[in-house]
PDB file of N, CA and C in Angstrom:
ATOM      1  N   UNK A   1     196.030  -7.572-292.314  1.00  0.00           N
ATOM      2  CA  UNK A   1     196.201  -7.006-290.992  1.00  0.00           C
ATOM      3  C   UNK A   1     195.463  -7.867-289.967  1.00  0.00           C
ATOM      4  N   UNK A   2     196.411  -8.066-288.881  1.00  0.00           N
ATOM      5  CA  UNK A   2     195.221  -9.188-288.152  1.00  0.00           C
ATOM      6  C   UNK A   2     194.413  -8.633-286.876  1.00  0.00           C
ATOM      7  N   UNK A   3     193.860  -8.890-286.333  1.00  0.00           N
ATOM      8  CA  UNK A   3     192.466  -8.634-285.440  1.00  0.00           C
ATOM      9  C   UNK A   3     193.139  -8.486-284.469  1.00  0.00           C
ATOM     10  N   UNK A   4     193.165  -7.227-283.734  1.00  0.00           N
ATOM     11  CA  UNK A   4     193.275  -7.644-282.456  1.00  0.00           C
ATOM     12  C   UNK A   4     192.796  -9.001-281.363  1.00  0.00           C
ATOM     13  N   UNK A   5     191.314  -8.863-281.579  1.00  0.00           N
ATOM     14  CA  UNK A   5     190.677  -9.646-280.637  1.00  0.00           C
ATOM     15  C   UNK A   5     191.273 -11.433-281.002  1.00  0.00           C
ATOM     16  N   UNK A   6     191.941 -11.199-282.091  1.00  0.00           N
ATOM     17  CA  UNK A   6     192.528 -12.742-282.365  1.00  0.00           C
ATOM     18  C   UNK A   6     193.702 -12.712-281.486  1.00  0.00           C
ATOM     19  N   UNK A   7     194.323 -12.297-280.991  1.00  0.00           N
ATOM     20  CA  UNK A   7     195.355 -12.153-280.307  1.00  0.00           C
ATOM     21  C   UNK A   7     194.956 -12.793-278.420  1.00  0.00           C
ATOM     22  N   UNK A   8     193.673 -12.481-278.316  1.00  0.00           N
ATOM     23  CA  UNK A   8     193.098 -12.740-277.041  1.00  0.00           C
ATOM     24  C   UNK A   8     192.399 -14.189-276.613  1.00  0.00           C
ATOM     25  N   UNK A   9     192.240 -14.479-275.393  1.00  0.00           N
ATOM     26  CA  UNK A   9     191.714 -15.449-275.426  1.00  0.00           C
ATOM     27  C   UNK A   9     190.196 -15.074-275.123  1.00  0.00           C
ATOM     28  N   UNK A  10     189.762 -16.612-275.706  1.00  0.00           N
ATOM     29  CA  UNK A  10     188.231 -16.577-275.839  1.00  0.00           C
ATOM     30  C   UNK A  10     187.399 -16.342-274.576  1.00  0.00           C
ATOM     31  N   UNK A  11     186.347 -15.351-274.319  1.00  0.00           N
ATOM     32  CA  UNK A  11     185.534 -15.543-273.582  1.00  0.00           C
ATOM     33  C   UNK A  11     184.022 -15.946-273.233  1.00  0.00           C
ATOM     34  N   UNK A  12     183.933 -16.530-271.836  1.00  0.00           N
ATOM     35  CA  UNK A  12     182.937 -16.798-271.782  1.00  0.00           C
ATOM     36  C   UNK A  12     181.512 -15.665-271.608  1.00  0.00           C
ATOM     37  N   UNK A  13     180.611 -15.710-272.110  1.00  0.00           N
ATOM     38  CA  UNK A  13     179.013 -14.905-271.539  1.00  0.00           C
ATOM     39  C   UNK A  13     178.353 -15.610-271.126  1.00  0.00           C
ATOM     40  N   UNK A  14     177.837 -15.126-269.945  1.00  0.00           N
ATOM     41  CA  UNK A  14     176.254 -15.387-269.463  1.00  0.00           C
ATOM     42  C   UNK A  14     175.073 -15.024-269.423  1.00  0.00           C
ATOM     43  N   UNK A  15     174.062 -15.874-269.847  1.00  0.00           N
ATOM     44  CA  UNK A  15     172.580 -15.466-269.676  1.00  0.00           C
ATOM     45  C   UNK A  15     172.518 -15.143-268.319  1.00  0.00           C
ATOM     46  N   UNK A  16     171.810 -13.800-268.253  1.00  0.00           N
ATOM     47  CA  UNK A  16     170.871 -13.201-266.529  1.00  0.00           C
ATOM     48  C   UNK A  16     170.230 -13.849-266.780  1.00  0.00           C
ATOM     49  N   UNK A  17     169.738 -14.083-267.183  1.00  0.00           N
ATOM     50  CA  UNK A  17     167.930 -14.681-267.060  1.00  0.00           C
ATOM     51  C   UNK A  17     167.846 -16.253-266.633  1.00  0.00           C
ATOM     52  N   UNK A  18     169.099 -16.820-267.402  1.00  0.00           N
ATOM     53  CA  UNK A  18     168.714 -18.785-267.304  1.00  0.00           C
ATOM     54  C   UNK A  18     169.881 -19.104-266.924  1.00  0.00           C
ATOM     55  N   UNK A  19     171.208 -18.420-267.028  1.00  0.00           N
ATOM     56  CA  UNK A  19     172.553 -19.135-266.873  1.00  0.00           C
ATOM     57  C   UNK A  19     173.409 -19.712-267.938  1.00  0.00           C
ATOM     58  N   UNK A  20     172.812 -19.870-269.260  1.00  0.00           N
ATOM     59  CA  UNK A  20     173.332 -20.346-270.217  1.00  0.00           C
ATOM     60  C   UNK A  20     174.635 -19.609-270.674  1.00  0.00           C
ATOM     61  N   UNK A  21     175.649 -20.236-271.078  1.00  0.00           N
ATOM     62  CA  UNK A  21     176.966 -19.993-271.246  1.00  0.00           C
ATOM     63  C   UNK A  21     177.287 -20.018-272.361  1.00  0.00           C
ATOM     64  N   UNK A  22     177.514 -18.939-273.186  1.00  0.00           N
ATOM     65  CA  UNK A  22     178.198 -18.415-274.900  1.00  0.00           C
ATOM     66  C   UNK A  22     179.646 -18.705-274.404  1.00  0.00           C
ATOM     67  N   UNK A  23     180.306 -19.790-274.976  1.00  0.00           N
ATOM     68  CA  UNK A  23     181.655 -19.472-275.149  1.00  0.00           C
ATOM     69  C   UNK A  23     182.008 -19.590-276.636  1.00  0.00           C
ATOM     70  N   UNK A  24     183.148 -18.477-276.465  1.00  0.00           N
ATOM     71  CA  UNK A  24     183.527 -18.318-277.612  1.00  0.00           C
ATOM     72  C   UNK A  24     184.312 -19.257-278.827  1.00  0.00           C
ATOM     73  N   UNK A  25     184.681 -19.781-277.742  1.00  0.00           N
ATOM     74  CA  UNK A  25     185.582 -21.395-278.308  1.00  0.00           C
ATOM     75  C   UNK A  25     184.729 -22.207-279.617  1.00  0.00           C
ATOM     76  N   UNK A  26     183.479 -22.415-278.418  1.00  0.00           N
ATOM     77  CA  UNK A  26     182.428 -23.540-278.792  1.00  0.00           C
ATOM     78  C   UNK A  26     181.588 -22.866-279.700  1.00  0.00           C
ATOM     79  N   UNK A  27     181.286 -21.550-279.878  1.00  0.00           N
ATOM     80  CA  UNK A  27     180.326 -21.223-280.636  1.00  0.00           C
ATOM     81  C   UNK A  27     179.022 -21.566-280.128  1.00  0.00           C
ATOM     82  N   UNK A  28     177.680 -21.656-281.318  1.00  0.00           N
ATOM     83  CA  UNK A  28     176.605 -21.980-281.025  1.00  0.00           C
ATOM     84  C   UNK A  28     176.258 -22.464-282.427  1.00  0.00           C
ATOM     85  N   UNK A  29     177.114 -23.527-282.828  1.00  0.00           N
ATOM     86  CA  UNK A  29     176.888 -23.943-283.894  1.00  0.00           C
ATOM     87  C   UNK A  29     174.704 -24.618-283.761  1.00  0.00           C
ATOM     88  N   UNK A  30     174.578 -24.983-283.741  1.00  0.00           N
ATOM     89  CA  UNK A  30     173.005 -25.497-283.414  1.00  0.00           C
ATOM     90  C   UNK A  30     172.359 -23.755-284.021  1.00  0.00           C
ATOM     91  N   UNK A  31     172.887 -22.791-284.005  1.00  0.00           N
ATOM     92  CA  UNK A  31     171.992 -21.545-284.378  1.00  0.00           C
ATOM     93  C   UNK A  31     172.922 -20.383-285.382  1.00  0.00           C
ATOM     94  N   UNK A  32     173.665 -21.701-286.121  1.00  0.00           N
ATOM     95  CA  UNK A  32     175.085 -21.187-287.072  1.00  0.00           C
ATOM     96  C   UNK A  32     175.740 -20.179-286.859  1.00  0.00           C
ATOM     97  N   UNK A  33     175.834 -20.114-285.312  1.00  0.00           N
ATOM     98  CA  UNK A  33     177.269 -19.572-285.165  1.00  0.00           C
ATOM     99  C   UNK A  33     178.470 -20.414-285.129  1.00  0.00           C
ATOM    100  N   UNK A  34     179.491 -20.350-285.730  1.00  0.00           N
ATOM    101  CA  UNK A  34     180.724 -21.162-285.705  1.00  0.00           C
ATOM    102  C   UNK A  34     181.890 -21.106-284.899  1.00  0.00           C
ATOM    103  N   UNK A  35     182.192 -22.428-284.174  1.00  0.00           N
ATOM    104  CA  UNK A  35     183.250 -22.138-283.142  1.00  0.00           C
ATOM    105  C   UNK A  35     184.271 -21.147-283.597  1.00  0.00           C
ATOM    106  N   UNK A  36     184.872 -20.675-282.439  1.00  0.00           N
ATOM    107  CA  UNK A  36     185.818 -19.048-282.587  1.00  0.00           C
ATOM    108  C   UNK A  36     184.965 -17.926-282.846  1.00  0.00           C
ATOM    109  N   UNK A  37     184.074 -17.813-283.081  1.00  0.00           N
ATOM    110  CA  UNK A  37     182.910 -16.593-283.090  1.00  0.00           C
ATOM    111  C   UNK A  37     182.937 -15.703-282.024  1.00  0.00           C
ATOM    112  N   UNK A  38     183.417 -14.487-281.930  1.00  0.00           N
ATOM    113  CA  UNK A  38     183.686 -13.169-281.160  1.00  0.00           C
ATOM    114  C   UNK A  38     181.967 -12.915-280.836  1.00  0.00           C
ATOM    115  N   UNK A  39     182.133 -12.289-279.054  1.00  0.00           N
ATOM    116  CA  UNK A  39     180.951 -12.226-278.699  1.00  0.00           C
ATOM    117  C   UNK A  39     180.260 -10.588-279.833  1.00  0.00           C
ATOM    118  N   UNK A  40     181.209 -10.183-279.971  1.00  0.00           N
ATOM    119  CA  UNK A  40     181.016  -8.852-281.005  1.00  0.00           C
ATOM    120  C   UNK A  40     180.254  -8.784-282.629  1.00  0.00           C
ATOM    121  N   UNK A  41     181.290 -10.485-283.008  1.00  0.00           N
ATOM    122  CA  UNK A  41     180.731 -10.581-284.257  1.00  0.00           C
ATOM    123  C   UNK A  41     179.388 -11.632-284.235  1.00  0.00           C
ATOM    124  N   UNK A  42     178.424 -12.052-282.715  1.00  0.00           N
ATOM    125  CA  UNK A  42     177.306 -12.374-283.301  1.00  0.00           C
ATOM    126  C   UNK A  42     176.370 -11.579-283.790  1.00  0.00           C
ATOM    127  N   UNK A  43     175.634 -11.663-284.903  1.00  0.00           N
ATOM    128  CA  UNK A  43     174.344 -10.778-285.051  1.00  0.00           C
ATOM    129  C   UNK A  43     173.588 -10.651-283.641  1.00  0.00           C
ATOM    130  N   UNK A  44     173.132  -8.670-283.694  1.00  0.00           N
ATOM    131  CA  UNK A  44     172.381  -8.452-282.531  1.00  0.00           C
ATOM    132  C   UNK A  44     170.877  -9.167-282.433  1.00  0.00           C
ATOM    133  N   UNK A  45     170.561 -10.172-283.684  1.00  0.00           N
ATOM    134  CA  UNK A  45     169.097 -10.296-283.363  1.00  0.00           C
ATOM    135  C   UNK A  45     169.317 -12.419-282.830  1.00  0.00           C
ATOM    136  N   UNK A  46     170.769 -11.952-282.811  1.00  0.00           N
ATOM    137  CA  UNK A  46     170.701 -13.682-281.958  1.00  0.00           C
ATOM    138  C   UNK A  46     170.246 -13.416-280.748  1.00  0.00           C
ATOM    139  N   UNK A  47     169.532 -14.805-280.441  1.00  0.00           N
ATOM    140  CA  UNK A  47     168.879 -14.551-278.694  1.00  0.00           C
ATOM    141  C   UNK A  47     169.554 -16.494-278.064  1.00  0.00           C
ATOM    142  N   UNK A  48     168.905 -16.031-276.841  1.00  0.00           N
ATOM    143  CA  UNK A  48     169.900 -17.420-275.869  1.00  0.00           C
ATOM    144  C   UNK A  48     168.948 -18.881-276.690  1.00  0.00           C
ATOM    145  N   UNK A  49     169.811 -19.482-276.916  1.00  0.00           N
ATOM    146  CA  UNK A  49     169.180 -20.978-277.371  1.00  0.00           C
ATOM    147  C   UNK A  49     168.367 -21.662-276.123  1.00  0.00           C
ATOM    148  N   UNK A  50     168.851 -21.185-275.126  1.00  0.00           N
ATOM    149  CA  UNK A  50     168.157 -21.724-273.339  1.00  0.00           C
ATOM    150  C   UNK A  50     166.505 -21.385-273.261  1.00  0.00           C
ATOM    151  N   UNK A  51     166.525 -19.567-273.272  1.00  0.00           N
ATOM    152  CA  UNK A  51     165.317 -19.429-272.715  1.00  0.00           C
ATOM    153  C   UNK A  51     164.862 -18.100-273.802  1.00  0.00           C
ATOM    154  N   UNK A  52     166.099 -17.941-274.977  1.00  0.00           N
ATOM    155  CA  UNK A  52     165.731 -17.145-276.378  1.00  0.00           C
ATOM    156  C   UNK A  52     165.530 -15.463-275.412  1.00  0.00           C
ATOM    157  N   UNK A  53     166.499 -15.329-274.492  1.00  0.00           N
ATOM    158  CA  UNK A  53     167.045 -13.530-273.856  1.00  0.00           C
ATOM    159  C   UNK A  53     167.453 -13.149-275.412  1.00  0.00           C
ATOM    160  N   UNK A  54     167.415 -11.629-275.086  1.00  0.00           N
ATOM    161  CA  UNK A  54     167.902 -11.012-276.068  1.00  0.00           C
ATOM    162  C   UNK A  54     169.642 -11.298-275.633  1.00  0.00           C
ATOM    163  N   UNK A  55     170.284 -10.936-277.206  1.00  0.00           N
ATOM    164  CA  UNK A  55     172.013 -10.803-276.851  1.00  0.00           C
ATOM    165  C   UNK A  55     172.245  -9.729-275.624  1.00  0.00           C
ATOM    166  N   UNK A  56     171.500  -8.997-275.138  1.00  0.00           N
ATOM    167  CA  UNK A  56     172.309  -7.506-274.444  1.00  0.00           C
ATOM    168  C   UNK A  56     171.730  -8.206-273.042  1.00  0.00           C
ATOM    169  N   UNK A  57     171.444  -9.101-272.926  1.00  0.00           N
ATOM    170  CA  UNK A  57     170.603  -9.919-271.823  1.00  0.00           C
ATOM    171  C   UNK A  57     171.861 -10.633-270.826  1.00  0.00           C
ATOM    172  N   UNK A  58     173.187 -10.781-271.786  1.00  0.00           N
ATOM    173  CA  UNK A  58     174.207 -11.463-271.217  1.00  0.00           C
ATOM    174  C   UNK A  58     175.293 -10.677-270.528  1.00  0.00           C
ATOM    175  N   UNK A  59     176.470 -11.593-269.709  1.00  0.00           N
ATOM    176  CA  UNK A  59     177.273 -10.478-269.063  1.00  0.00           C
ATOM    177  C   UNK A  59     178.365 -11.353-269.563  1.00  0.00           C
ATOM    178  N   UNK A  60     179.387 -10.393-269.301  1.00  0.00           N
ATOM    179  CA  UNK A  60     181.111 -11.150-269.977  1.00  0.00           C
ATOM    180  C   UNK A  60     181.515 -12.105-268.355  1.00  0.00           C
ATOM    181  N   UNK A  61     181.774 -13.355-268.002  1.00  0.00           N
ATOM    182  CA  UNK A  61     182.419 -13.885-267.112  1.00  0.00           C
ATOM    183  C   UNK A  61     183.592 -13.857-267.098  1.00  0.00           C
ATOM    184  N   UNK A  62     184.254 -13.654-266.099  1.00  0.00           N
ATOM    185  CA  UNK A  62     185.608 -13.549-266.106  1.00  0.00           C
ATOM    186  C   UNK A  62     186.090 -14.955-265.802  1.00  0.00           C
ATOM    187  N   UNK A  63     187.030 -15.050-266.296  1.00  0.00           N
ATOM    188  CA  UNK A  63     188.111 -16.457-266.572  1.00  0.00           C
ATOM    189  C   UNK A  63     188.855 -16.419-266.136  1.00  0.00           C
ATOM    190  N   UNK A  64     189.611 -17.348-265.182  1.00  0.00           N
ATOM    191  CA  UNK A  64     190.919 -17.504-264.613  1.00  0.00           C
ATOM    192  C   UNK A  64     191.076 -17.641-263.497  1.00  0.00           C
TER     193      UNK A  64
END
């Protein structure tokens, strides 16, 4: 059965705190997340590689 969220395109997040940009495309391989990685399926105890915010620290950017 396939994923909804595979059906969608990838989005970007932002750090409040520093600006740093989670896209979903790119991943965060450097902290083994792997490109295509859903902002849903990172673990909640990942924090920003920038300035190390918690995950709930970020906001969804809109695209387009």
């Amino acid at each position: 059965m396939e994923n909804a969220a595979d059906n969608q395109p990838y989005r970007i997040w932002e750090c409040v705190l520093c600006g740093f940009q989670y896209n979903e495309a790119d991943g965060d391989p450097d902290s083994g997340i792997a490109p295509g990685t859903r902002w849903e399926d990172i673990p909640d105890d990942w924090s920003c590689p920038e300035c190390n915010a918690a995950k709930s620290e970020f906001d969804m950017r809109v695209v387009g």
